[in-house]
N, C-alpha and C. Protein backbone atom coordinates (compact mmCIF):
# COMPACT_ATOMS: atom_id res chain seq x y z
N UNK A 1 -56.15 -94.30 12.32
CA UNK A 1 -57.04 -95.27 12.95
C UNK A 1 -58.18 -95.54 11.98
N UNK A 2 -58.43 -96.39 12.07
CA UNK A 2 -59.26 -97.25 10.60
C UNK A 2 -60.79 -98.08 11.71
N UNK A 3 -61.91 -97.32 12.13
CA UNK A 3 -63.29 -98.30 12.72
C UNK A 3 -64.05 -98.83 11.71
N UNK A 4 -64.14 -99.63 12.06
CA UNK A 4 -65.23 -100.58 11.17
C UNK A 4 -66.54 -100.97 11.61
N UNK A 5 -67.11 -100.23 11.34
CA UNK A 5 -68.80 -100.55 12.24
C UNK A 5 -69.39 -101.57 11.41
N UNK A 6 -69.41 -102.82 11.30
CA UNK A 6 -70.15 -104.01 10.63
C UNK A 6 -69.25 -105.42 11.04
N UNK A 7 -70.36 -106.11 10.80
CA UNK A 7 -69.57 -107.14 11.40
C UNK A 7 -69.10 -108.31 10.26
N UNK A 8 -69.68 -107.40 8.98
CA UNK A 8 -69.21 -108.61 7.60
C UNK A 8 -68.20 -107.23 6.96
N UNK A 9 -67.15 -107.74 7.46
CA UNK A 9 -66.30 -107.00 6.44
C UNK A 9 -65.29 -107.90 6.03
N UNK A 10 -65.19 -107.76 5.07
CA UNK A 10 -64.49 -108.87 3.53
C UNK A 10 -63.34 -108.26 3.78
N UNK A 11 -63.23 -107.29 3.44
CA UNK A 11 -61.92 -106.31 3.34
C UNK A 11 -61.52 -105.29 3.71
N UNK A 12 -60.96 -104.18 4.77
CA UNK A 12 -60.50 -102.40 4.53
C UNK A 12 -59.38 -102.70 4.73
N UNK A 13 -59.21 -101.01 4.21
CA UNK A 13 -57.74 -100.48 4.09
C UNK A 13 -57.66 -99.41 4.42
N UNK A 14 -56.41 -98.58 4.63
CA UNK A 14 -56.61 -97.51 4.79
C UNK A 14 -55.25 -96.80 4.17
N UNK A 15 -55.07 -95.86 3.73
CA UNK A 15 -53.61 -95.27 2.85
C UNK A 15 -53.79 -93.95 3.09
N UNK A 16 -52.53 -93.15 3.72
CA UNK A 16 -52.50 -92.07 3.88
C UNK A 16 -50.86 -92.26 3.90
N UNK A 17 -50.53 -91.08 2.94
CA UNK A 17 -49.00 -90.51 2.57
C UNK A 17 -48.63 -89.13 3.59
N UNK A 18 -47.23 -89.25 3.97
CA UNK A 18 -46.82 -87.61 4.73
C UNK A 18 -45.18 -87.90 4.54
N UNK A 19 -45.07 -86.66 3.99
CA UNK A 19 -43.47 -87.39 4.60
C UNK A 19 -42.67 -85.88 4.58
N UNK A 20 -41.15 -85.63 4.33
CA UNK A 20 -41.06 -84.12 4.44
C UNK A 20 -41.09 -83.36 3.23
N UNK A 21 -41.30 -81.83 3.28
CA UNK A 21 -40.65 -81.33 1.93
C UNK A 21 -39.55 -81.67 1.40
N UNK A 22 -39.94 -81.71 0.15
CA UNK A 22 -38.92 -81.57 -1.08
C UNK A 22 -37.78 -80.78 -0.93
N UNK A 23 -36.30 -81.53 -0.54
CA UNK A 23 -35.01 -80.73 -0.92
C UNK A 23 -34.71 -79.99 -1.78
N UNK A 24 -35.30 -80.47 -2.66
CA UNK A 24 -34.65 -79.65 -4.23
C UNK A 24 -35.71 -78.70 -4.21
N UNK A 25 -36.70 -78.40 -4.29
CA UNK A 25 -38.11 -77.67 -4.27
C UNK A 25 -37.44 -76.90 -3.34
N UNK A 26 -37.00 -76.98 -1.68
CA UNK A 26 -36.81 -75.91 -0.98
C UNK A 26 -35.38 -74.93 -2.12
N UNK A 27 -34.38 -75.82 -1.84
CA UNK A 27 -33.32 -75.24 -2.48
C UNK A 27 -33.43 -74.40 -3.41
N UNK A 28 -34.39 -74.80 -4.49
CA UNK A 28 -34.82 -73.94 -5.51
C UNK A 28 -35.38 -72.34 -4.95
N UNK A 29 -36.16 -72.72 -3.69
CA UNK A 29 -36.87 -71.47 -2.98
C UNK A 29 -35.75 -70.46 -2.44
N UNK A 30 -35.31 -71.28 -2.30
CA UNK A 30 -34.07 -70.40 -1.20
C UNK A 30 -33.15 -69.64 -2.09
N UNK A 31 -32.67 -70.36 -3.21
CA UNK A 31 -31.55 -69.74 -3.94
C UNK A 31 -32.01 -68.35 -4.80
N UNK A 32 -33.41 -67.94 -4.58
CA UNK A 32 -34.15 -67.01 -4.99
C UNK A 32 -35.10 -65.71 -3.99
N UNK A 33 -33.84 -66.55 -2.65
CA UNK A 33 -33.44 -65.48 -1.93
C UNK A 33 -34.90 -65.36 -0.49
N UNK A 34 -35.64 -66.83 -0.79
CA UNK A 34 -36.51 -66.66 0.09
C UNK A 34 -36.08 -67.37 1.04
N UNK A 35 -36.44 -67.35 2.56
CA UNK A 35 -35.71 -68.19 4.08
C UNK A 35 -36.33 -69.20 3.70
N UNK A 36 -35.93 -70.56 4.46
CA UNK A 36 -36.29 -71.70 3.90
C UNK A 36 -38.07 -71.96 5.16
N UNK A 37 -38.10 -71.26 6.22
CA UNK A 37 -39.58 -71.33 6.55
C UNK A 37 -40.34 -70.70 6.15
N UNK A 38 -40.13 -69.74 5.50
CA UNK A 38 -41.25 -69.24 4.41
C UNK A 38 -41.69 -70.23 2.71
N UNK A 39 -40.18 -70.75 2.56
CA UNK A 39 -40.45 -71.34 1.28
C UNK A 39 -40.92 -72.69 1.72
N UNK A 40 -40.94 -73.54 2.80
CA UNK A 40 -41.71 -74.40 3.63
C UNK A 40 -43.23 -74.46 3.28
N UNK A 41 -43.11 -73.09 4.08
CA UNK A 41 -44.75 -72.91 4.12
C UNK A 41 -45.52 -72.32 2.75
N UNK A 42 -44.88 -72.46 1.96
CA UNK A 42 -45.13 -71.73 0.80
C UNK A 42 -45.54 -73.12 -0.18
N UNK A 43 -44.50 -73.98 -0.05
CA UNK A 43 -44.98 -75.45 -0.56
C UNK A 43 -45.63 -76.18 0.04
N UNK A 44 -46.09 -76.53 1.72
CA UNK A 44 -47.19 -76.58 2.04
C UNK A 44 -48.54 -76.00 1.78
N UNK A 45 -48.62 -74.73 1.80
CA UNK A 45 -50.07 -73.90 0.98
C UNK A 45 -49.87 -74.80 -0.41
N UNK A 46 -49.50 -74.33 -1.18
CA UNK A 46 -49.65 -75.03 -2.57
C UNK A 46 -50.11 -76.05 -2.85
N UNK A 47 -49.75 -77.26 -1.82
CA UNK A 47 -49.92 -78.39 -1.90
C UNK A 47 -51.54 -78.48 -1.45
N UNK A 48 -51.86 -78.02 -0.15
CA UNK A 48 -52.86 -78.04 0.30
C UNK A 48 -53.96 -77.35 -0.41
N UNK A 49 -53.56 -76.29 -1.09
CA UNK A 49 -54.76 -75.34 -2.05
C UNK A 49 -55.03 -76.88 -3.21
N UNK A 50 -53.79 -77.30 -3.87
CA UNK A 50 -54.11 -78.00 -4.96
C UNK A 50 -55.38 -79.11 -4.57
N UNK A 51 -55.32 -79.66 -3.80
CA UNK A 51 -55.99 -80.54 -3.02
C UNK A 51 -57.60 -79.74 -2.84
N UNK A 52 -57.38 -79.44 -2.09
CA UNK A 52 -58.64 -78.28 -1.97
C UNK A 52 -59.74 -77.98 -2.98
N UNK A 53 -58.78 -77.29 -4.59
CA UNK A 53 -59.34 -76.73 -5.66
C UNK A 53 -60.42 -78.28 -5.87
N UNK A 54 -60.04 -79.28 -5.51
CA UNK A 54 -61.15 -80.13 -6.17
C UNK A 54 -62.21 -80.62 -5.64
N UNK A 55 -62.59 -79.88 -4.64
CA UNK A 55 -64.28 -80.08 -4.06
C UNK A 55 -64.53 -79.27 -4.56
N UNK A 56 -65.77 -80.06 -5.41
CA UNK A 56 -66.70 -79.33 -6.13
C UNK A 56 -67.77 -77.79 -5.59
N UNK A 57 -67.74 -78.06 -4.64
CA UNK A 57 -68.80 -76.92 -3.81
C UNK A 57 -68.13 -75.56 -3.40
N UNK A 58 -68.04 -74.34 -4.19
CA UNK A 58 -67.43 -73.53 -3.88
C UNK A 58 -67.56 -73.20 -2.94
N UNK A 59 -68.64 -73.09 -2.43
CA UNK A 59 -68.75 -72.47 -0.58
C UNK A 59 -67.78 -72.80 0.20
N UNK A 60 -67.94 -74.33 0.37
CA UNK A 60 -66.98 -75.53 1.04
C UNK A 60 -65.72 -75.08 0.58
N UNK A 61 -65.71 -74.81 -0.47
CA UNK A 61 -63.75 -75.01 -0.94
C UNK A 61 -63.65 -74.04 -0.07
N UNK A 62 -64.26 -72.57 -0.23
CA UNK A 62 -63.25 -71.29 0.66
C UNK A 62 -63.60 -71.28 1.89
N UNK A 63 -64.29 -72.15 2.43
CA UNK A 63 -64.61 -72.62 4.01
C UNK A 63 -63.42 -72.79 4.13
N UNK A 64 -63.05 -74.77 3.38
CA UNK A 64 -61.73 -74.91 3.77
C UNK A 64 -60.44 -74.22 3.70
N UNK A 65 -60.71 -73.43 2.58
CA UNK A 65 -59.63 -72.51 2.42
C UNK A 65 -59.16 -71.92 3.76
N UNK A 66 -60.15 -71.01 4.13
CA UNK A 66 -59.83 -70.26 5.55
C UNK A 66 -59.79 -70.95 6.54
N UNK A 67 -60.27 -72.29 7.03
CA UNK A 67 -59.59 -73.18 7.79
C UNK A 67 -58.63 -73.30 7.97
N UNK A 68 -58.01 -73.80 6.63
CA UNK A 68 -56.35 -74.04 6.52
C UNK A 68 -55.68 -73.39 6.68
N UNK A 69 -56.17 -71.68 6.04
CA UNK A 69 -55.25 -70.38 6.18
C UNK A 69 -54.67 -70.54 7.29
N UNK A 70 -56.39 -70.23 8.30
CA UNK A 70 -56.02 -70.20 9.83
C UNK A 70 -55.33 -70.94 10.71
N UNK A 71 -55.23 -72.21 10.40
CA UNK A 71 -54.03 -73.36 10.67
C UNK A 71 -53.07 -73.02 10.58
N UNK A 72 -52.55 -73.23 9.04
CA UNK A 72 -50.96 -72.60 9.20
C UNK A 72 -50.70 -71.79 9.44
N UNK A 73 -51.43 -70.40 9.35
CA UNK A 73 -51.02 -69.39 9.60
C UNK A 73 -50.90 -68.81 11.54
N UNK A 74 -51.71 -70.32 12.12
CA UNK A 74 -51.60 -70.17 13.36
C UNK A 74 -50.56 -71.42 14.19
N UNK A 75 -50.06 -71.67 13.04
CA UNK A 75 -48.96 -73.00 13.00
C UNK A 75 -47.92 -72.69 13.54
């Protein structure tokens, strides 16, 4: 959902990507003997840490960090 509080707006947009894990990425996980919901959630963390590492404010990053932990790990 995209609000626009003004009443001169020229232009928005809004872009947000999701889609599923990677086949080959799981496959790779699995054939190395890990279940495929662990290797799931294993490329989810990754993805989400990578993302993460780039707010600048360390505090904030391991805020979010343990946010997220607590998410998936309560997922």
């Amino acid at each position: 959902m995209l609000e626009i509080l003004t009443s001169n707006v020229i232009r928005a947009s809004h872009g947000a990507t999701a889609g599923p894990v990677d086949e080959e990425q799981l496959f790779y996980l699995q054939t190395r003997g890990i279940p495929r919901p662990a290797a799931e959630a294993m490329l989810v963390w990754a993805f989400l840490e990578e993302v993460v590492s780039r707010v600048p404010d360390g505090a904030l990053r391991e805020e979010l960090l343990g946010l997220l932990e607590a998410k998936v790990r309560g997922a």
